[in-house]
C-alpha atoms as a PDB file:
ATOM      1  CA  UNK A   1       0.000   0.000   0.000  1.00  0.00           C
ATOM      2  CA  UNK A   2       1.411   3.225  -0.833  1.00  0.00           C
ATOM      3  CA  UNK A   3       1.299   6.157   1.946  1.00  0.00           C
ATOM      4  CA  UNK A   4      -0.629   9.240   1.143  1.00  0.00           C
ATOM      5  CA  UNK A   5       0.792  12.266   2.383  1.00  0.00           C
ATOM      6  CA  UNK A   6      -1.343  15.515   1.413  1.00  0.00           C
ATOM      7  CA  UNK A   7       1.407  18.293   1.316  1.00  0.00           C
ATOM      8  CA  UNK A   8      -0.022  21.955   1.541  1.00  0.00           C
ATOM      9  CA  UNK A   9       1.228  25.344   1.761  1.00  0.00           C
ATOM     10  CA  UNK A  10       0.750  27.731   4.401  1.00  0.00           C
ATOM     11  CA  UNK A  11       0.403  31.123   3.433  1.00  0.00           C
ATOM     12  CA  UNK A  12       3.026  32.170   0.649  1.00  0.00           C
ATOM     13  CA  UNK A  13       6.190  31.552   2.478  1.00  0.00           C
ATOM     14  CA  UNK A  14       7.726  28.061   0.708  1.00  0.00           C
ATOM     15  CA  UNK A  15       6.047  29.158  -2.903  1.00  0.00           C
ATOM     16  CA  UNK A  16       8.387  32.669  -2.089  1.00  0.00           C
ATOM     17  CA  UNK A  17      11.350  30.135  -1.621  1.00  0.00           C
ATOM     18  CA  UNK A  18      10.225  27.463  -4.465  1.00  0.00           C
ATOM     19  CA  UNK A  19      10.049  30.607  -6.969  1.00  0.00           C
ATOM     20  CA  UNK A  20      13.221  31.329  -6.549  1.00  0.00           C
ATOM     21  CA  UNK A  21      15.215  28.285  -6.922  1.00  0.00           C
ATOM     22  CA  UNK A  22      17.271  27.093  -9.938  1.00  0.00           C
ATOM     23  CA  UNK A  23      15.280  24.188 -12.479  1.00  0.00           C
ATOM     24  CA  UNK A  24      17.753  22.222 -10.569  1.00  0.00           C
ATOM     25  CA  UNK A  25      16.758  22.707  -6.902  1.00  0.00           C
ATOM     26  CA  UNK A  26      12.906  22.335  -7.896  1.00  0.00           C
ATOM     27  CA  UNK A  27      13.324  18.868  -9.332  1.00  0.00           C
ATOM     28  CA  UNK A  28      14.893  17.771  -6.028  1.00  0.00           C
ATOM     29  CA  UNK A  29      11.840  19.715  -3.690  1.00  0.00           C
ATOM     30  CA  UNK A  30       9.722  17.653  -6.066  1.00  0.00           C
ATOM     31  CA  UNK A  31      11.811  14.561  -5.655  1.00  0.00           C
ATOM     32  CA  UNK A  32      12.117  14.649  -1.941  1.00  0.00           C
ATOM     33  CA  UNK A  33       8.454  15.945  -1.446  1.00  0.00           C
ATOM     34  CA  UNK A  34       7.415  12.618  -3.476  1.00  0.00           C
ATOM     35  CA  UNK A  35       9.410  10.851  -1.056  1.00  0.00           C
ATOM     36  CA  UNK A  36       7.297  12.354   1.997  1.00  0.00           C
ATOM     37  CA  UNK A  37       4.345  11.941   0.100  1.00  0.00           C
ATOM     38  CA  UNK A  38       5.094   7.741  -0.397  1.00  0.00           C
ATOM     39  CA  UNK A  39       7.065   6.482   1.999  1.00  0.00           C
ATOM     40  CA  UNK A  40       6.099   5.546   5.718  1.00  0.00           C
ATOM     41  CA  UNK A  41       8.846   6.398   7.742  1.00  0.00           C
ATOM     42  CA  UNK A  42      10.641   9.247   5.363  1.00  0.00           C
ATOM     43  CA  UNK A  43      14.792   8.367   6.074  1.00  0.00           C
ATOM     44  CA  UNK A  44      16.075  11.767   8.897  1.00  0.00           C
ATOM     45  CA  UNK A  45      18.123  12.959   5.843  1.00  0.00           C
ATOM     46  CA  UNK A  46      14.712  13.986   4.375  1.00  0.00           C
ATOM     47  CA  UNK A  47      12.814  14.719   7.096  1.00  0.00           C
ATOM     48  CA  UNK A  48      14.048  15.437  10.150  1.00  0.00           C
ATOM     49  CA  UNK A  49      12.535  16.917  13.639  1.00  0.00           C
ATOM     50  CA  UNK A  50      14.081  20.056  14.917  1.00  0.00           C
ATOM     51  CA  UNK A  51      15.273  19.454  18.382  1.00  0.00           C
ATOM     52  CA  UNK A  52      13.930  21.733  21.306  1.00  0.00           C
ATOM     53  CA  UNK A  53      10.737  22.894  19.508  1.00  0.00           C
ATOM     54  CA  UNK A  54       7.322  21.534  19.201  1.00  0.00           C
ATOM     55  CA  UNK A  55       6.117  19.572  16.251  1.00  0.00           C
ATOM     56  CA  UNK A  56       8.500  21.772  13.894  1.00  0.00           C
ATOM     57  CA  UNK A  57      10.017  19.589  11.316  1.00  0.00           C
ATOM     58  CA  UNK A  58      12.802  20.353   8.577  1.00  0.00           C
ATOM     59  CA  UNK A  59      12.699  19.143   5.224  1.00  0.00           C
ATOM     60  CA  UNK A  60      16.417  18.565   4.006  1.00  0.00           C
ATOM     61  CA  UNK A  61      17.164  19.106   0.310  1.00  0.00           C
ATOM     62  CA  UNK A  62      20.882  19.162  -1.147  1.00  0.00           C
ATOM     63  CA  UNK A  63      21.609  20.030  -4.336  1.00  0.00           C
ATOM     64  CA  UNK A  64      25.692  19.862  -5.311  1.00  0.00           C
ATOM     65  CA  UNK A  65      27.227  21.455  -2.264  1.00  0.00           C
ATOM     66  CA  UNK A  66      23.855  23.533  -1.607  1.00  0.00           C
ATOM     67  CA  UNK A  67      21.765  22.925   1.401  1.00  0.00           C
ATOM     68  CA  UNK A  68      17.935  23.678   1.477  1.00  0.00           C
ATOM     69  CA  UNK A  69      15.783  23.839   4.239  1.00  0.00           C
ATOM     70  CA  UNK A  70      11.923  23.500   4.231  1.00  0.00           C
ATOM     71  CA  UNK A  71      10.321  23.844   7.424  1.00  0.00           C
ATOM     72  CA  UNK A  72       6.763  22.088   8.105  1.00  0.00           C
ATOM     73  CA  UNK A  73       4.798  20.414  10.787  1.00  0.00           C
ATOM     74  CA  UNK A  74       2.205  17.481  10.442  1.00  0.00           C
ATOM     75  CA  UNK A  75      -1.436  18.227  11.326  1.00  0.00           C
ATOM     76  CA  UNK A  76      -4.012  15.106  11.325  1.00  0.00           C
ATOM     77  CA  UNK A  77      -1.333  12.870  11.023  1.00  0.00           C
ATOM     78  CA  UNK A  78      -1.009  12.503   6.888  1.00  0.00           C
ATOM     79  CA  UNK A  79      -1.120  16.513   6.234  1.00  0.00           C
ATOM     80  CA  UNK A  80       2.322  18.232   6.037  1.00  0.00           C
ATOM     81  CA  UNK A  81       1.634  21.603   6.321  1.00  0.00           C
ATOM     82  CA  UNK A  82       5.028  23.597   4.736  1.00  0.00           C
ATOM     83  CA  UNK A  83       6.035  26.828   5.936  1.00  0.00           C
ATOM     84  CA  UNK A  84       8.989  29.179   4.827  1.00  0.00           C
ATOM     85  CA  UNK A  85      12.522  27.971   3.386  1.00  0.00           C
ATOM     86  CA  UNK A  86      16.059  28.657   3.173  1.00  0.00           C
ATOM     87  CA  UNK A  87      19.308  28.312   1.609  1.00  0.00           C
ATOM     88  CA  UNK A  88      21.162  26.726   4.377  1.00  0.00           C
ATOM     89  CA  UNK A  89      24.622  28.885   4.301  1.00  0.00           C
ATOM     90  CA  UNK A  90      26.045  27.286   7.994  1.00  0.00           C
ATOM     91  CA  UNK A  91      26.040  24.195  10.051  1.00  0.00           C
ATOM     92  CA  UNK A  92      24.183  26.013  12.364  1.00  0.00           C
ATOM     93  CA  UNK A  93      20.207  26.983  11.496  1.00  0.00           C
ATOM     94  CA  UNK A  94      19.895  30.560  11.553  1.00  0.00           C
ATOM     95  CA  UNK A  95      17.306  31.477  14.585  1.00  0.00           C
ATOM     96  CA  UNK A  96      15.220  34.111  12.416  1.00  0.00           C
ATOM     97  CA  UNK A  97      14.089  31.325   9.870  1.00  0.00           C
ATOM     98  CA  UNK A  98      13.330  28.725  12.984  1.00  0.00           C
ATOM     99  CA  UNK A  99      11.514  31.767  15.038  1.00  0.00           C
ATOM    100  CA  UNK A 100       9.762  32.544  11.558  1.00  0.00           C
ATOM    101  CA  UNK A 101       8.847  29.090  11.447  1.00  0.00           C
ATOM    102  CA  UNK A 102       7.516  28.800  14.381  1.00  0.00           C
ATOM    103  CA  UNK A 103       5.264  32.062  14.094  1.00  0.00           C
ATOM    104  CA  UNK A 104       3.851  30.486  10.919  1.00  0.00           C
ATOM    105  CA  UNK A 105       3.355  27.378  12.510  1.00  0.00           C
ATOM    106  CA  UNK A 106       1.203  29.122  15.358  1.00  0.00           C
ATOM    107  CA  UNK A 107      -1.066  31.378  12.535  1.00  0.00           C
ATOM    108  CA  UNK A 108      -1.911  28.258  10.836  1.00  0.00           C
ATOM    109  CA  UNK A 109      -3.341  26.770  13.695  1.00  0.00           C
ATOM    110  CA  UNK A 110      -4.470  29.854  14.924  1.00  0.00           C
ATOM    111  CA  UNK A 111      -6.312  30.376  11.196  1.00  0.00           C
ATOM    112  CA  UNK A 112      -7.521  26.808  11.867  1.00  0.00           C
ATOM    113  CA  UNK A 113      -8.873  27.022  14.540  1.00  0.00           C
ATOM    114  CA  UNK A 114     -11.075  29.827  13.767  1.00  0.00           C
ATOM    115  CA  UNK A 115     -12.422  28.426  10.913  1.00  0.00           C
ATOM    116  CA  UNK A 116     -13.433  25.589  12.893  1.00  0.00           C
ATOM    117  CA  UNK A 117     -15.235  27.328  14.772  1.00  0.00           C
ATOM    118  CA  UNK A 118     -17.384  28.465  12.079  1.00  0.00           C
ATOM    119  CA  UNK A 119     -18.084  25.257  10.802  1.00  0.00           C
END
């Protein structure tokens, strides 16, 4: 059976980033985001979980000696919700994109939650 993952965007944040990119760098956001997509447990050079937050998740892309960032959480268990990337310049993630991240993170399920509340 293959895994579903439903990948969405928050906001405009990744499609900024995707936009951006070199031909090159999109195939491998589309290769690696097929990857999430299909496979049950997606290998930690993919996907990994950012240590010390909550639920924020980085999806790793490399392309030649460039490294990519995608950050994303998972809401309802199959929905990967992505939020802003990053051309990873350091070994170190620079705080601004994980503290943008995060305040992305908390107006989608902010958003969310008011629109269930309507329903």
């Amino acid at each position: 059976m293959k895994v579903q993952r439903q990948i969405i965007f928050h906001e405009h944040y990744f499609t900024d980033f995707y936009l951006e990119q070199t031909e090159k760098v999109q195939e491998k956001i589309e290769y690696v985001f097929k990857i999430i997509r299909t496979v049950q447990n997606v290998p930690k050079k993919f996907l990994d979980h950012m240590t010390g937050t909550d639920g924020l998740y980085e999806i790793r892309i490399e392309v030649e000696s460039n490294i990519y960032r995608i950050f994303c959480c998972f809401d309802k268990g199959n929905l990967v919700v992505l939020f802003n990337g990053f051309q990873k310049k350091s070994q170190k993630t620079p705080k601004k994109e994980i503290d943008l991240a995060l305040k992305v993170k908390c107006e989608y399920f902010n958003l969310k939650k008011k629109s269930d509340g309507y329903k």
